[in-house]
N, C-alpha and C. Protein backbone atom coordinates (compact mmCIF):
# COMPACT_ATOMS: atom_id res chain seq x y z
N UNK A 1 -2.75 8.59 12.58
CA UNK A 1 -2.51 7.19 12.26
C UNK A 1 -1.16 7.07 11.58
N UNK A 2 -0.22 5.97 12.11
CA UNK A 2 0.38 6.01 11.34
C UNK A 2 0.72 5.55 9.59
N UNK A 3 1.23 5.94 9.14
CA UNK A 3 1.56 5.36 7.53
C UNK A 3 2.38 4.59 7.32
N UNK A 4 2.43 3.26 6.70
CA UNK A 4 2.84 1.80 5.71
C UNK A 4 3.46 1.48 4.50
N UNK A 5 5.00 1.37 4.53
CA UNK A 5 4.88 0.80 3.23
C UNK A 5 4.78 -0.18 3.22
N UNK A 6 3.50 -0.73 1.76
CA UNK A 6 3.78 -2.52 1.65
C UNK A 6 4.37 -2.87 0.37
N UNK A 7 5.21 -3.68 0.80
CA UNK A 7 5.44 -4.58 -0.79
C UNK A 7 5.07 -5.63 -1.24
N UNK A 8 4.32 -5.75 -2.24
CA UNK A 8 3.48 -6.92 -2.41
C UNK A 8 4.41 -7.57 -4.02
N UNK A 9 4.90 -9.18 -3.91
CA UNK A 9 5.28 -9.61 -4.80
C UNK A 9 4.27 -9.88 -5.76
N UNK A 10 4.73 -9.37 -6.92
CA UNK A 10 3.53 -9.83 -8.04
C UNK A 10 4.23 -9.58 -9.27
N UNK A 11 4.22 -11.09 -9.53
CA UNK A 11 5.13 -11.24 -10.98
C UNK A 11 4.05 -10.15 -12.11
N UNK A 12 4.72 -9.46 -12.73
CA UNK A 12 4.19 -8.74 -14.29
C UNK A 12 3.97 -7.36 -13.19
N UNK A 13 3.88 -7.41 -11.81
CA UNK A 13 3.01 -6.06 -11.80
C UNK A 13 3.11 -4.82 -12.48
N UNK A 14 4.60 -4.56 -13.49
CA UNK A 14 4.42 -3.26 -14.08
C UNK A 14 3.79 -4.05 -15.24
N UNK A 15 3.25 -5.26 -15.26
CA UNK A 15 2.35 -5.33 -16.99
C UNK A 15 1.23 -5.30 -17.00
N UNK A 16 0.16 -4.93 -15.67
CA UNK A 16 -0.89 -5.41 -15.60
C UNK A 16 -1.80 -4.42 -16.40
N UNK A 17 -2.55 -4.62 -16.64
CA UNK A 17 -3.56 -4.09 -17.74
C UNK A 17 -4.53 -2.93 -16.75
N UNK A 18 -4.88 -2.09 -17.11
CA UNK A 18 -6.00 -1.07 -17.30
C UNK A 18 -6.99 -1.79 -15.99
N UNK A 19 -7.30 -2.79 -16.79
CA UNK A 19 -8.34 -3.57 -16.18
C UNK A 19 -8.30 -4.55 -15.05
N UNK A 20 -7.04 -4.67 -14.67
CA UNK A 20 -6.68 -5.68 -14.08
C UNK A 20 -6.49 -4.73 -12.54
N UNK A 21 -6.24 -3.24 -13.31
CA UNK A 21 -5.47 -2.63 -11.86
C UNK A 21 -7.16 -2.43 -11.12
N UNK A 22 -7.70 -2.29 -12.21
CA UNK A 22 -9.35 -1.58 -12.27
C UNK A 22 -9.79 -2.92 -11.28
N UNK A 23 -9.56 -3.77 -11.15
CA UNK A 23 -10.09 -4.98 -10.34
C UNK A 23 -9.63 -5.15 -8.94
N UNK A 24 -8.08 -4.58 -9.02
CA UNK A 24 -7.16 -4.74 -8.03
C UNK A 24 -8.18 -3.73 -6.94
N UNK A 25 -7.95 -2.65 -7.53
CA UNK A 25 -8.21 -0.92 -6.91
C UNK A 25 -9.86 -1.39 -6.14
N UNK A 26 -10.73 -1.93 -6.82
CA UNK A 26 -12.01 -2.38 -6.78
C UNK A 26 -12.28 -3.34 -5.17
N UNK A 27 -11.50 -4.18 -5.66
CA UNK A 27 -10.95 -5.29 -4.21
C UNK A 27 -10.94 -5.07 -3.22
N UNK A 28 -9.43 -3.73 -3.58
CA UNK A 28 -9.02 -3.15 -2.33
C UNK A 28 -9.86 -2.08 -1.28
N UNK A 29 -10.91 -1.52 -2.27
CA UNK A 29 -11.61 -0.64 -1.39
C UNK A 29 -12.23 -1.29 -0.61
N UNK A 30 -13.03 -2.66 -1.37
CA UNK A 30 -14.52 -2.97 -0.81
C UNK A 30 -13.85 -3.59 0.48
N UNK A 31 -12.43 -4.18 0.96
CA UNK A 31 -12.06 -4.77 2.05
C UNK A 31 -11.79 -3.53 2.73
N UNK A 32 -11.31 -2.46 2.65
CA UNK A 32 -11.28 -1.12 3.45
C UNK A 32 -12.38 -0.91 4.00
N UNK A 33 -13.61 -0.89 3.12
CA UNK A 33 -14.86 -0.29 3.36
C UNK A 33 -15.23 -1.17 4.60
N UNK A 34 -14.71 -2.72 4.57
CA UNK A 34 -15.46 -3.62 5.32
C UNK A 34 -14.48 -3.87 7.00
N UNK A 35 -13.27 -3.28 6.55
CA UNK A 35 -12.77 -3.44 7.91
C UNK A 35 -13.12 -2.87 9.02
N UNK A 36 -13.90 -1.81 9.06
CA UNK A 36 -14.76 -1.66 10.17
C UNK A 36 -13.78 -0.98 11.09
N UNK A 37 -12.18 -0.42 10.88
CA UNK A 37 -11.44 0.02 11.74
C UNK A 37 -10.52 1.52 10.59
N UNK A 38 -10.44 2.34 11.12
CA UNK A 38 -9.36 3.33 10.65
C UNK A 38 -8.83 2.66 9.27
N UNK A 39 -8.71 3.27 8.48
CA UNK A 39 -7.71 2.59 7.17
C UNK A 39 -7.59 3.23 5.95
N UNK A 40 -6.87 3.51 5.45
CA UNK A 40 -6.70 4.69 4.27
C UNK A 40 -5.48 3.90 2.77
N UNK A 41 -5.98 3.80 1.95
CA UNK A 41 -5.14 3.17 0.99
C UNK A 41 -4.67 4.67 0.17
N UNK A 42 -3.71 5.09 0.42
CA UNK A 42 -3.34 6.45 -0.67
C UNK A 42 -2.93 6.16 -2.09
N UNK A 43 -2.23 5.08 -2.06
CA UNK A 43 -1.67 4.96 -3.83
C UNK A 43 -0.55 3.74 -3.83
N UNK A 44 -0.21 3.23 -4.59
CA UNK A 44 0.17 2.31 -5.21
C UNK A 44 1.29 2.59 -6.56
N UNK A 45 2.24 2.39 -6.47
CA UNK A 45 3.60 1.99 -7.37
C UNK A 45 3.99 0.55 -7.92
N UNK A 46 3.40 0.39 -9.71
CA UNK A 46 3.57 -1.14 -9.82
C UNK A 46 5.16 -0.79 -10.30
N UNK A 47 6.13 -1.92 -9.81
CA UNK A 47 7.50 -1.58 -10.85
C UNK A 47 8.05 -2.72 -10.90
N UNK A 48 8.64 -3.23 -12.16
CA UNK A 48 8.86 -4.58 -11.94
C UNK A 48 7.67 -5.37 -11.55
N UNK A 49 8.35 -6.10 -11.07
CA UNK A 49 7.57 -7.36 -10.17
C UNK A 49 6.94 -7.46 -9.24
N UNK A 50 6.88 -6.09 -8.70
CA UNK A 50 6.30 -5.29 -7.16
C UNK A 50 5.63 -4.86 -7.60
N UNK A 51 4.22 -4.78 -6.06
CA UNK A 51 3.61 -3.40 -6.05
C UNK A 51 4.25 -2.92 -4.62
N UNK A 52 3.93 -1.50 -4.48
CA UNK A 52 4.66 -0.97 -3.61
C UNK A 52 3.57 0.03 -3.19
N UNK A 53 2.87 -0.39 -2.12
CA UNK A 53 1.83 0.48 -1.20
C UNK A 53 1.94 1.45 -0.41
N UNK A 54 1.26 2.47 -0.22
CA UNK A 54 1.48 3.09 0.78
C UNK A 54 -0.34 3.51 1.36
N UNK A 55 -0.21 2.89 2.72
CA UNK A 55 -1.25 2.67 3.44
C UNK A 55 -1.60 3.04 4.71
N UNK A 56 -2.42 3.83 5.30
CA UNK A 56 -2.57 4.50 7.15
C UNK A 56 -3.48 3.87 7.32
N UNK A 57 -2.77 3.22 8.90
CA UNK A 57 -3.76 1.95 9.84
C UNK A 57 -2.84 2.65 11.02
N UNK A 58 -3.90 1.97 11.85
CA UNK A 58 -3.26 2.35 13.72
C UNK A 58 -2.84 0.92 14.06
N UNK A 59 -2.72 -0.38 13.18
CA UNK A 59 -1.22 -0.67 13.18
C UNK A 59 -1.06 -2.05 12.19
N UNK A 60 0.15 -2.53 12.40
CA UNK A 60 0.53 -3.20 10.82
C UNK A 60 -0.38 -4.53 10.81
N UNK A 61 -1.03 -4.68 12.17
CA UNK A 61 -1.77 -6.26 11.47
C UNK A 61 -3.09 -5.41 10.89
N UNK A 62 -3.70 -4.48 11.25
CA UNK A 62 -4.66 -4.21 10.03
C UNK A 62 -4.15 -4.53 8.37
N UNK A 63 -2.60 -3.72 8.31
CA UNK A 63 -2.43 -3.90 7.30
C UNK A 63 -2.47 -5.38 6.83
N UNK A 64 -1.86 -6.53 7.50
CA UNK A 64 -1.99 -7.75 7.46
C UNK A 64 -3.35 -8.28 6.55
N UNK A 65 -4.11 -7.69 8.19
CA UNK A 65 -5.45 -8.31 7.64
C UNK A 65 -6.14 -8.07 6.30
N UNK A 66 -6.28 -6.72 5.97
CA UNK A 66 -6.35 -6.02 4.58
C UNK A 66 -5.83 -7.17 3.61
N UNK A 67 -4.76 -7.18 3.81
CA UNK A 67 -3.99 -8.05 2.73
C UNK A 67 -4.73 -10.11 2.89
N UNK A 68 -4.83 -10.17 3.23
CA UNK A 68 -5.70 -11.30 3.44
C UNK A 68 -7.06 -11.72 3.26
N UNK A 69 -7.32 -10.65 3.50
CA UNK A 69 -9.13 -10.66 3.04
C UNK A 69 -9.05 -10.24 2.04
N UNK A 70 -7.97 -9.69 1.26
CA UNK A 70 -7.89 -8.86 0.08
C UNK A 70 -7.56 -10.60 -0.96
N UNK A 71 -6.96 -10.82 -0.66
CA UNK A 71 -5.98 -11.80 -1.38
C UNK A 71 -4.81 -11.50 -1.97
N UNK A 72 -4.11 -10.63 -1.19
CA UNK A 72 -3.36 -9.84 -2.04
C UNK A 72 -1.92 -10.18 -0.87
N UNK A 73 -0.66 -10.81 -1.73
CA UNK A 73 0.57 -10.94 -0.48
C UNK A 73 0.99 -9.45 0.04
N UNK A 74 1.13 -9.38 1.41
CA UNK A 74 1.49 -8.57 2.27
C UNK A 74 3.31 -8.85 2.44
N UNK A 75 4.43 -8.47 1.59
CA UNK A 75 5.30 -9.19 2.05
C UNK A 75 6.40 -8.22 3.04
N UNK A 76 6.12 -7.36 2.69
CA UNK A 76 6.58 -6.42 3.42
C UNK A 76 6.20 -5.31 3.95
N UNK A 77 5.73 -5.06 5.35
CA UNK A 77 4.91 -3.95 6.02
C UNK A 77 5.99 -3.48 7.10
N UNK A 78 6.14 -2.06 6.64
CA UNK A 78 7.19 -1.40 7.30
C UNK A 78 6.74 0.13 7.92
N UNK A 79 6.37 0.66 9.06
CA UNK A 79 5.90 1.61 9.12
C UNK A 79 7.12 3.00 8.60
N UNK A 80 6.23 3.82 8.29
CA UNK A 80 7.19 4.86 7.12
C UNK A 80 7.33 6.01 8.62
N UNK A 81 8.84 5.94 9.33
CA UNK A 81 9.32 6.98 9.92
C UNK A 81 9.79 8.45 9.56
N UNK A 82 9.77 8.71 8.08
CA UNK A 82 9.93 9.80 7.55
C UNK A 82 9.58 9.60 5.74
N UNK A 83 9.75 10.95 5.79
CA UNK A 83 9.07 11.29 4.52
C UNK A 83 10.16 12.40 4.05
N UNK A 84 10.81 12.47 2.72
CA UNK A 84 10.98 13.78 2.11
C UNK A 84 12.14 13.75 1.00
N UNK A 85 12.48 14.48 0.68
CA UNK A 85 12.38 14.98 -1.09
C UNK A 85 13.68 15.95 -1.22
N UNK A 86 13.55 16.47 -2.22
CA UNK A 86 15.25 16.97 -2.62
C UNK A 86 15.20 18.41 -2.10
N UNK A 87 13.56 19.25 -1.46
CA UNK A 87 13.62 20.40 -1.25
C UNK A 87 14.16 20.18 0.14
N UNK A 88 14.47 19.04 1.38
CA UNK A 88 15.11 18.72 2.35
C UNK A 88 15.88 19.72 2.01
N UNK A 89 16.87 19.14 1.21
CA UNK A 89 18.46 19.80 1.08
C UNK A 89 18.82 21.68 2.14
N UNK A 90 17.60 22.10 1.81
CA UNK A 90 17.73 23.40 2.16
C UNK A 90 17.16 23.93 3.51
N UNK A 91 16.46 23.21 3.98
CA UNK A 91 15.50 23.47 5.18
C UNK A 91 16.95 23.31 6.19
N UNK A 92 17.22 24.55 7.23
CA UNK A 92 18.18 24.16 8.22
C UNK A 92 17.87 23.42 9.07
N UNK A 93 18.72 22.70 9.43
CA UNK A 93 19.09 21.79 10.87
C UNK A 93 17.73 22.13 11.52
């Protein structure tokens, strides 16, 4: 499947409380659980004013939908063509 980043606008999101993420996280499963299709939520980055998702669906209107039944803005769904890190540097061509 492939993997998603989403960005979801949300004023305070680096302020949200313990409890608030505890509600978010809560949300988000029970609409996973219920989509009835492939779907994997791995983790979440609040910073600023963003959250910043990263999510595997077999394709971006799941992610859509997720975000809708979720109540949660979908504002940016970008499928993630690569992945990697500073140990790149060394791996040859």
């Amino acid at each position: 499947m492939p993997k998603f980043i989403v960005e979801r606008n949300v004023p305070g999101a680096s302020r949200l409380t313990r409890s608030e993420l505890c509600d978010i996280a809560a949300k988000s499963n029970a609409v996973v659980a219920g989509l009835g299709v492939p779907y994997v939520w791995h983790h979440t980055y609040a910073a600023g004013d963003k959250l910043y998702c990263v999510h595997e669906a077999d394709s971006a209107d799941d992610i859509y939908r997720h975000a809708k039944e979720g109540g949660f803005p979908a504002d940016l769904v970008a499928e993630i063509a690569n992945t990697f890190g500073p140990d790149a540097a060394y791996i040859p061509a």
